[in-house]
Protein backbone atom coordinates (compact mmCIF):
# COMPACT_ATOMS: atom_id res chain seq x y z
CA UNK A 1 -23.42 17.51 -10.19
CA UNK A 2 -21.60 14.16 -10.72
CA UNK A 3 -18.72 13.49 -8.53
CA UNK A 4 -15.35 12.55 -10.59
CA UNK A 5 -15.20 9.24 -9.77
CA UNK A 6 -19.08 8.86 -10.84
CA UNK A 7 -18.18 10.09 -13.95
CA UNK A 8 -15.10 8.29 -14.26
CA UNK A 9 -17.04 5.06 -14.04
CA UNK A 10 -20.33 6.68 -15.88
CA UNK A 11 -18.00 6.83 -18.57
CA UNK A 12 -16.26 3.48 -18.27
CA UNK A 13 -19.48 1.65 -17.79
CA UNK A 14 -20.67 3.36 -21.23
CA UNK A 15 -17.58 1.38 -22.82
CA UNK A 16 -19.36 -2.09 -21.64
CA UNK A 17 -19.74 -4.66 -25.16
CA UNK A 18 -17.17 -2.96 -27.21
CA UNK A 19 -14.82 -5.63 -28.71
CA UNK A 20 -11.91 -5.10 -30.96
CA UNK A 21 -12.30 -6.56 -34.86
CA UNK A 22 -11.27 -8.62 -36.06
CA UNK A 23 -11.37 -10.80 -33.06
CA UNK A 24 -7.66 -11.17 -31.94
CA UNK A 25 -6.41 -8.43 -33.49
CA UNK A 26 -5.97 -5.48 -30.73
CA UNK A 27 -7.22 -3.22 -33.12
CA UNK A 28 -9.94 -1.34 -31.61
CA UNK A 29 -10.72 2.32 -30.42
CA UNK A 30 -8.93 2.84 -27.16
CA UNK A 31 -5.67 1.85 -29.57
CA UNK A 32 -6.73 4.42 -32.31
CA UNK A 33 -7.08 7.20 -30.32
CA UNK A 34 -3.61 6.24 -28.01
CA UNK A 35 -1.27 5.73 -30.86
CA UNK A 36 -3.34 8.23 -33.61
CA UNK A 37 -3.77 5.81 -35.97
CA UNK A 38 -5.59 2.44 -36.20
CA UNK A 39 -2.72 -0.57 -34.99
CA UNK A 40 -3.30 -3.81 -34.84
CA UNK A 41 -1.03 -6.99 -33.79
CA UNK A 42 0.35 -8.64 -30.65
CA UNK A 43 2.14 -5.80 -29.08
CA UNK A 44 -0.23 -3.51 -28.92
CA UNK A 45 -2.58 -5.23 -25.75
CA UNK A 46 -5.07 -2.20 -24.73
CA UNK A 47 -6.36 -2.80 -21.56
CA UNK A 48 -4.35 0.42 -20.26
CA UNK A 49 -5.13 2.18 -23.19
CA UNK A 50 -8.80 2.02 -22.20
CA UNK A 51 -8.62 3.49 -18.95
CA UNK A 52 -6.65 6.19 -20.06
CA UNK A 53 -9.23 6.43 -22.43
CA UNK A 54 -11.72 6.75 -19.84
CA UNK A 55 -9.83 9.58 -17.83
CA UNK A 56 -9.69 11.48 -21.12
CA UNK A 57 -13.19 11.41 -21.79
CA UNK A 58 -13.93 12.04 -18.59
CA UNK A 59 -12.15 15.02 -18.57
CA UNK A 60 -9.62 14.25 -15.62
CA UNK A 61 -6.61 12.95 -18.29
CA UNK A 62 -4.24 14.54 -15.15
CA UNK A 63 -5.42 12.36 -12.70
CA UNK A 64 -3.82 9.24 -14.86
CA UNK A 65 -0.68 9.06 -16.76
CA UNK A 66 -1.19 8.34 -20.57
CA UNK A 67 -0.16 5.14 -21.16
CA UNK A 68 -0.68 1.48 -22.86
CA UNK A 69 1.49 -0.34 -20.09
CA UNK A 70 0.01 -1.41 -16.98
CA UNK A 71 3.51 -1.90 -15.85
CA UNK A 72 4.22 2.25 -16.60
CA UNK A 73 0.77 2.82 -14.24
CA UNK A 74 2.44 0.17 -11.38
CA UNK A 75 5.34 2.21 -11.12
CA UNK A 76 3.94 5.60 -11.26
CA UNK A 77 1.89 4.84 -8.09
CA UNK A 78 4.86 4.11 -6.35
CA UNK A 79 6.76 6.61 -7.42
CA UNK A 80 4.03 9.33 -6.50
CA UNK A 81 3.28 7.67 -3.34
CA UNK A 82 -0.27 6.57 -4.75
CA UNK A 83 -0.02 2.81 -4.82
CA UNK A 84 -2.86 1.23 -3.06
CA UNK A 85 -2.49 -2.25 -1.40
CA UNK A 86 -4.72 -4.89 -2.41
CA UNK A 87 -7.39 -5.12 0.65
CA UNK A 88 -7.68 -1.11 0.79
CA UNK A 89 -8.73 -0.67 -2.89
CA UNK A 90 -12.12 1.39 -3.34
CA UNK A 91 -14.50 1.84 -6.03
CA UNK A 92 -13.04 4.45 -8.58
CA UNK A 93 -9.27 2.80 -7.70
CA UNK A 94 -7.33 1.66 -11.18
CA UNK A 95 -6.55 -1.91 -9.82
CA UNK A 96 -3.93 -3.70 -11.47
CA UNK A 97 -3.43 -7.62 -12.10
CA UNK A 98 -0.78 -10.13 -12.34
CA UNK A 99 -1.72 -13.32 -14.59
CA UNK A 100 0.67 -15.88 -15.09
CA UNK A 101 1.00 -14.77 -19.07
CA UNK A 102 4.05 -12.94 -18.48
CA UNK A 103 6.68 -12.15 -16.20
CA UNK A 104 5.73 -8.32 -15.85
CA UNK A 105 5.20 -7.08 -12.70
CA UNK A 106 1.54 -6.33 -13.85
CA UNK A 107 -0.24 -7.21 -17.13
CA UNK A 108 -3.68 -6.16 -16.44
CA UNK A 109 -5.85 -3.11 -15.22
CA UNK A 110 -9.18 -2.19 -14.73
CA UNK A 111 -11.58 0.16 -12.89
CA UNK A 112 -12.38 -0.60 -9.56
CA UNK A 113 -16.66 -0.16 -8.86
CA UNK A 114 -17.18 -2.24 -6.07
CA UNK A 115 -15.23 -4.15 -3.18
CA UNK A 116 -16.11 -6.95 -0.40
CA UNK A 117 -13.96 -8.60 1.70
CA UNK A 118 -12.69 -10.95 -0.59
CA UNK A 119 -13.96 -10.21 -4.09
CA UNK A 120 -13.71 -6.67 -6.33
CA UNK A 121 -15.79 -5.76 -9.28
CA UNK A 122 -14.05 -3.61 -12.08
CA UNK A 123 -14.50 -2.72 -15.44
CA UNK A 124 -11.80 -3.89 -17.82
CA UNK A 125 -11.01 -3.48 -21.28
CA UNK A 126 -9.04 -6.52 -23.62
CA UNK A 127 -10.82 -8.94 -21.33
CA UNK A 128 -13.24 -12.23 -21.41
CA UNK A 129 -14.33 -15.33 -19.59
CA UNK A 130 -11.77 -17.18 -21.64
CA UNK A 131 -8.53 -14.90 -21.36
CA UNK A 132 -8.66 -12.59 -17.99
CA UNK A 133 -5.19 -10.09 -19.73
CA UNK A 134 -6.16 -10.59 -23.85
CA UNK A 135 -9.92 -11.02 -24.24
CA UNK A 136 -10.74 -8.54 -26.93
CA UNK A 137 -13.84 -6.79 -25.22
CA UNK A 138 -14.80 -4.25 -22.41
CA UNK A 139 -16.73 -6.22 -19.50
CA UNK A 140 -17.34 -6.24 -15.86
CA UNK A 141 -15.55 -8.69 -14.00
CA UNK A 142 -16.49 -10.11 -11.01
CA UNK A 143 -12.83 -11.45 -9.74
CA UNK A 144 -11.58 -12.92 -5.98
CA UNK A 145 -8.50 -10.66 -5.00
CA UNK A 146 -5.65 -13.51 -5.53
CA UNK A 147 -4.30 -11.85 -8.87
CA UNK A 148 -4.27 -8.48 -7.52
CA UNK A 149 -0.85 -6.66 -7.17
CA UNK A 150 -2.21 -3.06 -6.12
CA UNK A 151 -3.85 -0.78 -7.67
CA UNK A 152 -3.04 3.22 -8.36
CA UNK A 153 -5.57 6.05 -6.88
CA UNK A 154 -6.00 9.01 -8.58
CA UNK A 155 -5.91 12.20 -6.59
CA UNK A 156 -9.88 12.92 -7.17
CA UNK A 157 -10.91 16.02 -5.51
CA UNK A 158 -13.30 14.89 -2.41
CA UNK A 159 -16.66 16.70 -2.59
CA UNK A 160 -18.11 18.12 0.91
CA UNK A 161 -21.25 19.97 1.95
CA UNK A 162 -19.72 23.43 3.41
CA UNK A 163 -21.07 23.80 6.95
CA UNK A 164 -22.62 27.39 8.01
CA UNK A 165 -20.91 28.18 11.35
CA UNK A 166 -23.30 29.10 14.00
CA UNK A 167 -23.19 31.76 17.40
CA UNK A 168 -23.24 30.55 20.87
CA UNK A 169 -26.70 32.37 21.20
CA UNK A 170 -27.59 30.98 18.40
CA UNK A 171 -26.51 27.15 19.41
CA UNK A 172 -28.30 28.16 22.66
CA UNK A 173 -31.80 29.56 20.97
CA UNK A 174 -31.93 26.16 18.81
CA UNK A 175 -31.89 24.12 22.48
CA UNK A 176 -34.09 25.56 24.15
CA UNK A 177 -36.51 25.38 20.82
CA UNK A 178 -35.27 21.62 20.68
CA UNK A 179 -35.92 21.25 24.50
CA UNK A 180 -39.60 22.70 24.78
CA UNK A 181 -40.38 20.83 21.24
CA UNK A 182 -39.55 17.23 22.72
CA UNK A 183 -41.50 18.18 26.14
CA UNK A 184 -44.66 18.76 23.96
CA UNK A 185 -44.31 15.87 21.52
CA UNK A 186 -44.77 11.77 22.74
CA UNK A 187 -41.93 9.60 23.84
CA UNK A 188 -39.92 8.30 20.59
CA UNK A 189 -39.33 4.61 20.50
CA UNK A 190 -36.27 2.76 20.08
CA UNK A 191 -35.24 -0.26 18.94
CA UNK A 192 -35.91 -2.26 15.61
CA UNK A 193 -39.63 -1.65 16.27
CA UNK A 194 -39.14 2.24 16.11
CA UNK A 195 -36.88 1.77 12.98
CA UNK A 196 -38.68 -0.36 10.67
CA UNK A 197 -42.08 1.93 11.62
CA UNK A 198 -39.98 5.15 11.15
CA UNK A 199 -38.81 3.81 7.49
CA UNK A 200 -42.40 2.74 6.85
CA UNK A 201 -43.27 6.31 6.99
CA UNK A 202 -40.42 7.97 5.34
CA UNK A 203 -41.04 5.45 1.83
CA UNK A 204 -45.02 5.86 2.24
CA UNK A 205 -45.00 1.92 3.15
CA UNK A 206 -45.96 -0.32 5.99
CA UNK A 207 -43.37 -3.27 6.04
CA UNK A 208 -40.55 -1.11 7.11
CA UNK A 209 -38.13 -2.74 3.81
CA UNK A 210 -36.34 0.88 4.43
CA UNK A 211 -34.88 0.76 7.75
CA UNK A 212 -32.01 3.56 6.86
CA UNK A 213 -34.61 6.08 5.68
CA UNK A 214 -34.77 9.46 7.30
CA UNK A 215 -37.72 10.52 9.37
CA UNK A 216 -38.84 12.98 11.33
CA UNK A 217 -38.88 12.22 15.20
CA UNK A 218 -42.59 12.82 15.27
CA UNK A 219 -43.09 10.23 12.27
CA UNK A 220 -40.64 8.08 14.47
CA UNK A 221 -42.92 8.55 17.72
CA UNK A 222 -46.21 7.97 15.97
CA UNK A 223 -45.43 5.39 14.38
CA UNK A 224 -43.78 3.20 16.65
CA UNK A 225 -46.85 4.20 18.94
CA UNK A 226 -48.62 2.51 16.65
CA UNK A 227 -47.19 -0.55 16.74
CA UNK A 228 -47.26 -0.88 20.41
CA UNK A 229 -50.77 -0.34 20.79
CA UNK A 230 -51.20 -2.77 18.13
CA UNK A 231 -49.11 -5.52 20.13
CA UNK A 232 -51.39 -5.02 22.86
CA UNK A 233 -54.10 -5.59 21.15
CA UNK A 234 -52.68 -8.73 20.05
């Protein structure tokens, strides 16, 4: 099952390439279903509208006020303790923009999918290479974090693997099983050697391209056994 912010952004990425028409004219889908009736014209910018849009379809409208002003999301994350500083935003965050267009305290939003230290990528609606806050089209943007204000997070609810408790006697049983297991097997190696050999296994390869796959501590121990007797060889 699809986490919420996976389908938050499954559903936001779907968006991608839609533009509004005629060119210029804010009218476009996200605006039909906001107001309930196709608008058009300067005032009605929709880049909010989309990713309320996006909630709705999504099915988690309550996570996200229902709005068309990025200034309206701005505040509600402060006022419900949910505004996110710039550097701590995280994929599935609704990051919010200042451009120099206007003097609103915001004037742009998007979706947040991926961070780095100094970049984020979101996906945006009423953007375009050629006007960042009024573009006419939903696209991924690839944008350095200088225009960011903040951004708002939603309250998603956090998936977890439940954890069977276990007995003392049992915890105890499972040692000694892992105890006499390791005294039967080979010595495991360590090390990069051990790694890339272990991943080699694990993807059914031999260049070890995997080095974060899981193995099995024999598959570990074999293989790295392997590639010491092959460096003596050598």
């Amino acid at each position: 099952m699809m986490s919420q912010i996976g389908t938050v952004l499954a559903v936001a990425y779907a968006e991608v390439g839609t533009k509004e028409y005629p060119p210029g004219s804010n009218n476009v889908k996200y605006n039909t279903w906001f107001y309930g009736k196709p608008v058009s014209g300067d005032t009605v910018p929709w880049c909010a509208a989309y990713v309320s849009y996006c909630f709705d379809k999504a099915g988690l409208a309550h996570l996200i006020p229902k709005t068309a002003s990025c200034t309206e999301i701005l505040n509600h994350a402060k006022l419900q303790l949910q505004f996110v500083k710039p550097l701590d935003l995280i994929p599935g965050d609704v990051v919010l923009y200042k451009f120099a267009t206007n003097n609103r305290a915001a004037n742009h939003v998007g979706i947040v999918t991926a961070v780095t230290d100094k970049t984020i990528t979101a996906i945006e609606g009423n953007t375009s290479i050629t006007s960042d806050d009024n573009g006419g089209a939903v696209m991924v943007r690839y944008r350095d974090r200088t225009p960011i204000v903040g951004g708002f997070r939603p309250k998603y609810e956090i998936e977890t693997e439940e954890i069977d408790m276990i007995t003392d006697e049992q915890f105890e049983q499972m040692y000694d099983a892992m105890m006499k297991w390791r005294g039967e097997k080979p010595p495991c190696y360590t090390g990069e050697v051990g790694r890339e050999y272990a991943a080699a296994v694990a993807a059914g390869i031999t260049d070890g391209t995997r080095p974060q796959a899981a193995v099995t501590r024999e598959e570990a121990g074999i293989m790295a056994g392997r590639a010491a007797e092959k460096g003596k060889t050598q």
